[in-house]
N, C-alpha and C. Protein backbone atom coordinates (compact mmCIF):
# COMPACT_ATOMS: atom_id res chain seq x y z
N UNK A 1 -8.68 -2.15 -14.98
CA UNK A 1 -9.55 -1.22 -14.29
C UNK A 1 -9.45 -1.45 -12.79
N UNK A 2 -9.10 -0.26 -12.03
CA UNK A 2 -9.36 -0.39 -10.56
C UNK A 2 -10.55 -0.37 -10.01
N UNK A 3 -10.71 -1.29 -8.99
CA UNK A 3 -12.15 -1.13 -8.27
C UNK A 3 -11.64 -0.74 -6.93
N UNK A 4 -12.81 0.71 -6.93
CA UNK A 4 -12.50 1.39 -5.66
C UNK A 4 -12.74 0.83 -4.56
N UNK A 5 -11.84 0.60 -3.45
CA UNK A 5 -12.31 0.20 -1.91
C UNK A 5 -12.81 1.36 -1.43
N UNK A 6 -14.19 0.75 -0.41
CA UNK A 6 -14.88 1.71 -0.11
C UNK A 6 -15.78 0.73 0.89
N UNK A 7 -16.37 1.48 1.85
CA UNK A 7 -17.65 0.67 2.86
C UNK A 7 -16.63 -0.90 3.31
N UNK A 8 -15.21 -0.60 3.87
CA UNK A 8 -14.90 -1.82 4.37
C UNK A 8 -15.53 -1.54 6.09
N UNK A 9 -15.07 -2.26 6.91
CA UNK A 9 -15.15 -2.69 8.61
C UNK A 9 -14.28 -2.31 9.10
N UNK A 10 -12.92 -1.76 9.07
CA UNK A 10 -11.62 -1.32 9.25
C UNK A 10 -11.99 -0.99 10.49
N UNK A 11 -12.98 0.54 10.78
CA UNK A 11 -13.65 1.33 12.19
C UNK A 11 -13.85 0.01 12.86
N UNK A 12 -14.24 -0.86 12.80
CA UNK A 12 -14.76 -1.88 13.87
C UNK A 12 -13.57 -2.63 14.55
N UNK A 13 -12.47 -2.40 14.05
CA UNK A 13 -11.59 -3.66 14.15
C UNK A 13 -10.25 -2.76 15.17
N UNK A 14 -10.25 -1.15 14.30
CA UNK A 14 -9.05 -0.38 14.86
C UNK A 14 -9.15 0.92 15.44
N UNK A 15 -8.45 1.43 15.90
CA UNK A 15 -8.28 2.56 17.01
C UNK A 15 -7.43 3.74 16.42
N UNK A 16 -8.09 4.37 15.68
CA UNK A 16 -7.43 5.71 14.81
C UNK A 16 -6.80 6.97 16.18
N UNK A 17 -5.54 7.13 15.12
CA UNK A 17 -4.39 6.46 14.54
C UNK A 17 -4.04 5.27 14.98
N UNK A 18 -3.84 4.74 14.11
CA UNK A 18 -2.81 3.59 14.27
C UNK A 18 -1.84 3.16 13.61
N UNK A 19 -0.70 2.44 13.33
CA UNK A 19 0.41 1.88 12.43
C UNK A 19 -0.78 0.70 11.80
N UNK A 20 -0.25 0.57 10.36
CA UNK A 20 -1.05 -0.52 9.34
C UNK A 20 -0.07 -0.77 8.31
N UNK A 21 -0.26 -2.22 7.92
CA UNK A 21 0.70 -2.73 7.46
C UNK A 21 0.29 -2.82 5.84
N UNK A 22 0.81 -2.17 4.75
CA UNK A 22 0.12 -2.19 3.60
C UNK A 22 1.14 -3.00 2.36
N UNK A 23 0.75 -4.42 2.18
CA UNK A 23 1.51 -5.10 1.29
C UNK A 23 1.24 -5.45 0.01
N UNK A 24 2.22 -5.01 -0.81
CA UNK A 24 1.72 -4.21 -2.37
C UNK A 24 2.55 -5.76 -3.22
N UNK A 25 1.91 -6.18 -4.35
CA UNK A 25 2.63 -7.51 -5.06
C UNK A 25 2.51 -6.73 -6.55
N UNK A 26 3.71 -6.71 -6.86
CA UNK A 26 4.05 -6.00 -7.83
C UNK A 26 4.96 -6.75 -9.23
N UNK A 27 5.16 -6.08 -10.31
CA UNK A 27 6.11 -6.33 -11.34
C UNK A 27 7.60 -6.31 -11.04
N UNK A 28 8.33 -7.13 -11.12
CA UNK A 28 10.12 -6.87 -10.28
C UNK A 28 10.32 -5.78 -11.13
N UNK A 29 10.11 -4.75 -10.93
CA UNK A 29 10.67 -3.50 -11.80
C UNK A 29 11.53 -2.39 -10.67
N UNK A 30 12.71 -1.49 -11.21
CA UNK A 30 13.27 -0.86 -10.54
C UNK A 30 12.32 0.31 -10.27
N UNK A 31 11.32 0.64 -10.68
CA UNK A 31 10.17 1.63 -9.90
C UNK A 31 9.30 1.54 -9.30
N UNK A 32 9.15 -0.10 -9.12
CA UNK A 32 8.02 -0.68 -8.14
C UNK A 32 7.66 0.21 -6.95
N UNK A 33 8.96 -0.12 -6.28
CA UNK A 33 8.98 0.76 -4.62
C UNK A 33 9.17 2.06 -4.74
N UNK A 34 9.56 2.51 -5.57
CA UNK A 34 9.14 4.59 -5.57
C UNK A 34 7.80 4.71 -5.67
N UNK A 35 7.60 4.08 -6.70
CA UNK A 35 6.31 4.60 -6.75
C UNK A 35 5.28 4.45 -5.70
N UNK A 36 5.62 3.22 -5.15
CA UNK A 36 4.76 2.65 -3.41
C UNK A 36 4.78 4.15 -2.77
N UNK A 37 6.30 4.10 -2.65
CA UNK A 37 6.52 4.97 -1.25
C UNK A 37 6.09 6.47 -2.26
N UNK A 38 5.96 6.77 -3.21
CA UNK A 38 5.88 8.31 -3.39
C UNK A 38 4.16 7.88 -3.30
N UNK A 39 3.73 7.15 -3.50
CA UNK A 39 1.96 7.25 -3.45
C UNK A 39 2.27 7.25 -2.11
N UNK A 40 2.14 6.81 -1.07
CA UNK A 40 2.10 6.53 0.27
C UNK A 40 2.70 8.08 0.70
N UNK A 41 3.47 8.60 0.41
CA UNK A 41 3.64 9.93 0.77
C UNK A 41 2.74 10.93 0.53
N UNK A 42 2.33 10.49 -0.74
CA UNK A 42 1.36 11.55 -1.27
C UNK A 42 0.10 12.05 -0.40
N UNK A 43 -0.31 10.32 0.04
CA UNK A 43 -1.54 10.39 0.98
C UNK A 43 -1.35 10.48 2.36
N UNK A 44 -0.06 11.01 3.21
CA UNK A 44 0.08 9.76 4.07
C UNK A 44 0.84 10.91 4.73
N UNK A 45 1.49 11.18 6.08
CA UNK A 45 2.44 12.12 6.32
C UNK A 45 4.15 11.54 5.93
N UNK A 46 4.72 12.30 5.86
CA UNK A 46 5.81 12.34 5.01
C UNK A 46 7.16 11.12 5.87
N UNK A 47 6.49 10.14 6.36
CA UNK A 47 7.46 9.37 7.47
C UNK A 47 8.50 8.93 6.68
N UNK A 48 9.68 8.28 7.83
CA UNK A 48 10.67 7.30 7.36
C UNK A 48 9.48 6.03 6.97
N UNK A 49 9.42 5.80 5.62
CA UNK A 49 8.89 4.46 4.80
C UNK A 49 9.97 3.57 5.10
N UNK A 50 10.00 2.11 5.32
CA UNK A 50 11.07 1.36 5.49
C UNK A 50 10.91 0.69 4.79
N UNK A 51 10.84 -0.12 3.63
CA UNK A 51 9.88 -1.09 2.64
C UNK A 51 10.69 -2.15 3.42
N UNK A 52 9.55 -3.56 2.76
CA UNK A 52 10.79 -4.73 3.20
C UNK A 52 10.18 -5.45 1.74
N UNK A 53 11.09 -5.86 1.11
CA UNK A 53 10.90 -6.06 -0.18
C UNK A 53 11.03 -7.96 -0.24
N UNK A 54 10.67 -8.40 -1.25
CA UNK A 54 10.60 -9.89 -0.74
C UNK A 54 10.08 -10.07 -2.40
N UNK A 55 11.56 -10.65 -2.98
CA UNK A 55 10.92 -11.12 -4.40
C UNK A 55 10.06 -12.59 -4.65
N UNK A 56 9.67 -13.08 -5.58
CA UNK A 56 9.01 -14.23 -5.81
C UNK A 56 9.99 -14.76 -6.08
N UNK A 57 9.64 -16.60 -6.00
CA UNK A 57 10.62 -17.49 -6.31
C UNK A 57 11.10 -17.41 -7.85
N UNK A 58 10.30 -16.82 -8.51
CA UNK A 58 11.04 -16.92 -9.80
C UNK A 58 11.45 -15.64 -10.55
N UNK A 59 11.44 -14.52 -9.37
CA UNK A 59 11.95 -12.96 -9.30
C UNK A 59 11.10 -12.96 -10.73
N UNK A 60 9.68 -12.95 -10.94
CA UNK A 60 9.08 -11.67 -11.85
C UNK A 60 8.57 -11.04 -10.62
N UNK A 61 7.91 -10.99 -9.82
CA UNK A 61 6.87 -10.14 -8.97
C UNK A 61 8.08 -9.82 -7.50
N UNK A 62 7.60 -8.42 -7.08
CA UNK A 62 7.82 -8.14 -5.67
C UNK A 62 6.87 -8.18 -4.59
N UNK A 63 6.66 -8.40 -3.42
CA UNK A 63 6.37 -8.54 -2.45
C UNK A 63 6.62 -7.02 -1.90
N UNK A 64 5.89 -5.93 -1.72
CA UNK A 64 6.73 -4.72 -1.18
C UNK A 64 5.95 -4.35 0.48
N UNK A 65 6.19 -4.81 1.28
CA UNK A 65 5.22 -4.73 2.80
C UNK A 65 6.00 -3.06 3.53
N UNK A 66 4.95 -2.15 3.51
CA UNK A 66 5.14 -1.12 4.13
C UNK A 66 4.24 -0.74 5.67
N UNK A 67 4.82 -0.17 6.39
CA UNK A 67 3.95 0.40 7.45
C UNK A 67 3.81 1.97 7.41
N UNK A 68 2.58 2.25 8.14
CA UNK A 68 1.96 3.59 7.75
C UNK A 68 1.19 3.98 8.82
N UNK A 69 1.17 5.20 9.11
CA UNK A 69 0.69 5.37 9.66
C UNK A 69 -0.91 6.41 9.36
N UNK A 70 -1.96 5.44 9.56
CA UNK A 70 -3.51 6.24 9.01
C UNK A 70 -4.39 6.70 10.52
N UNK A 71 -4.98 7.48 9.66
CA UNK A 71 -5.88 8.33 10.42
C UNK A 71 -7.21 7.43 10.64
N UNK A 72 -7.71 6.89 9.62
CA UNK A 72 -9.47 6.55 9.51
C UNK A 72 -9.80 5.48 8.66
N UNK A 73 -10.64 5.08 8.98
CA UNK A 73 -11.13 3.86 7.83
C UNK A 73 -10.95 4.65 6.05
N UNK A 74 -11.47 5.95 5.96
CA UNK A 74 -11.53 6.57 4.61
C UNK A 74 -10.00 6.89 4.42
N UNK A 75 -9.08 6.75 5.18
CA UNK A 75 -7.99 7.29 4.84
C UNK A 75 -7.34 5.65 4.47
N UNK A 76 -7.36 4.74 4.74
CA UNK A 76 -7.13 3.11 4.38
C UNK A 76 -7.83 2.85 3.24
N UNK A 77 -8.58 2.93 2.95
CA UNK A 77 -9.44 2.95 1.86
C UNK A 77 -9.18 3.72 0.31
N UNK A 78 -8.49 5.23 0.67
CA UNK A 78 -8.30 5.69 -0.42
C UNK A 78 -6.30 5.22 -0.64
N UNK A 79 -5.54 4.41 0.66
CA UNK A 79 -4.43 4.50 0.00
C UNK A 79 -4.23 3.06 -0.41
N UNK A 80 -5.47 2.11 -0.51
CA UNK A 80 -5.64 1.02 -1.08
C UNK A 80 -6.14 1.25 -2.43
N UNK A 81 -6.81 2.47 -2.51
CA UNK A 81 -7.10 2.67 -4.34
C UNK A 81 -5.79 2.84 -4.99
N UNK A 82 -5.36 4.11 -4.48
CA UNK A 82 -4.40 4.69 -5.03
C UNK A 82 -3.35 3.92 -5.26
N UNK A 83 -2.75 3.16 -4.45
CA UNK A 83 -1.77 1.94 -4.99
C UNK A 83 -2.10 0.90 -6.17
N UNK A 84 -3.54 0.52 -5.67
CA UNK A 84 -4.10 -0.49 -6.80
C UNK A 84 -4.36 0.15 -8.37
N UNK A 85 -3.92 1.54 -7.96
CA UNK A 85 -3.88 2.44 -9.50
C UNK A 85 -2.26 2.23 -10.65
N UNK A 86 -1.41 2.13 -9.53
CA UNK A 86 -0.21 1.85 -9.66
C UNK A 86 -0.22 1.03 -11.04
N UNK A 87 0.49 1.19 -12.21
CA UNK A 87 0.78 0.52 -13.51
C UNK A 87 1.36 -0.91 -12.81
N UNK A 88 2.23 -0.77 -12.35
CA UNK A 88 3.09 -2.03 -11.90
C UNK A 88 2.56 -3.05 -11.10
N UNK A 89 1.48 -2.32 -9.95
CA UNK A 89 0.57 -3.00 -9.11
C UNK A 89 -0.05 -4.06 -9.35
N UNK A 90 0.37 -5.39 -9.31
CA UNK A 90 -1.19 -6.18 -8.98
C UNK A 90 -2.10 -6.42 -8.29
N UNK A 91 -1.42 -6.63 -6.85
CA UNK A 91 -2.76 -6.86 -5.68
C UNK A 91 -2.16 -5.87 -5.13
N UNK A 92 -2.68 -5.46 -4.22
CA UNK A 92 -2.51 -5.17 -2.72
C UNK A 92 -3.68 -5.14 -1.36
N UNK A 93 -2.62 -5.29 -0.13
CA UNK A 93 -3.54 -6.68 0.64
C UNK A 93 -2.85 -5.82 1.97
């Protein structure tokens, strides 16, 4: 079950727009990172995504660190759900 982010401090800390760094720890699966970057598109304007991918020492999990560019605290908030919806997803941070 996902628990929705919601009521974080984000507004206090940043200056909308800004670039934000969204790092997703995932299943080593070959759809890990589509699916990142097609959620992140979904919510997000349609940029060059650059992933930088970074397996675990014992290659089950990925490391997938993207930058993005958000509008608002509610717009950080819903593309931290939406990833953490992700089948493959475990954290993201």
């Amino acid at each position: 079950m996902v628990t929705e982010v919601k009521n974080t401090t984000f507004d206090e800390f940043l200056e909308f727009p800004c670039s934000f760094n969204f790092k997703v720890v995932g299943v080593a699966h070959d759809d890990l990172v589509p699916q990142v970057i097609a959620t992140l598109q979904k919510h997000a304007d349609a940029n060059d995504y650059s992933p930088s991918i970074k397996p675990s020492s014992k290659g089950t999990y990925h490391s997938v660190t993207v930058v993005v560019t958000v509008t608002s605290k509610a717009h950080i908030e819903l593309l931290y759900t939406e990833l953490g919806k992700l089948e493959l997803v475990r954290y993201v941070m």
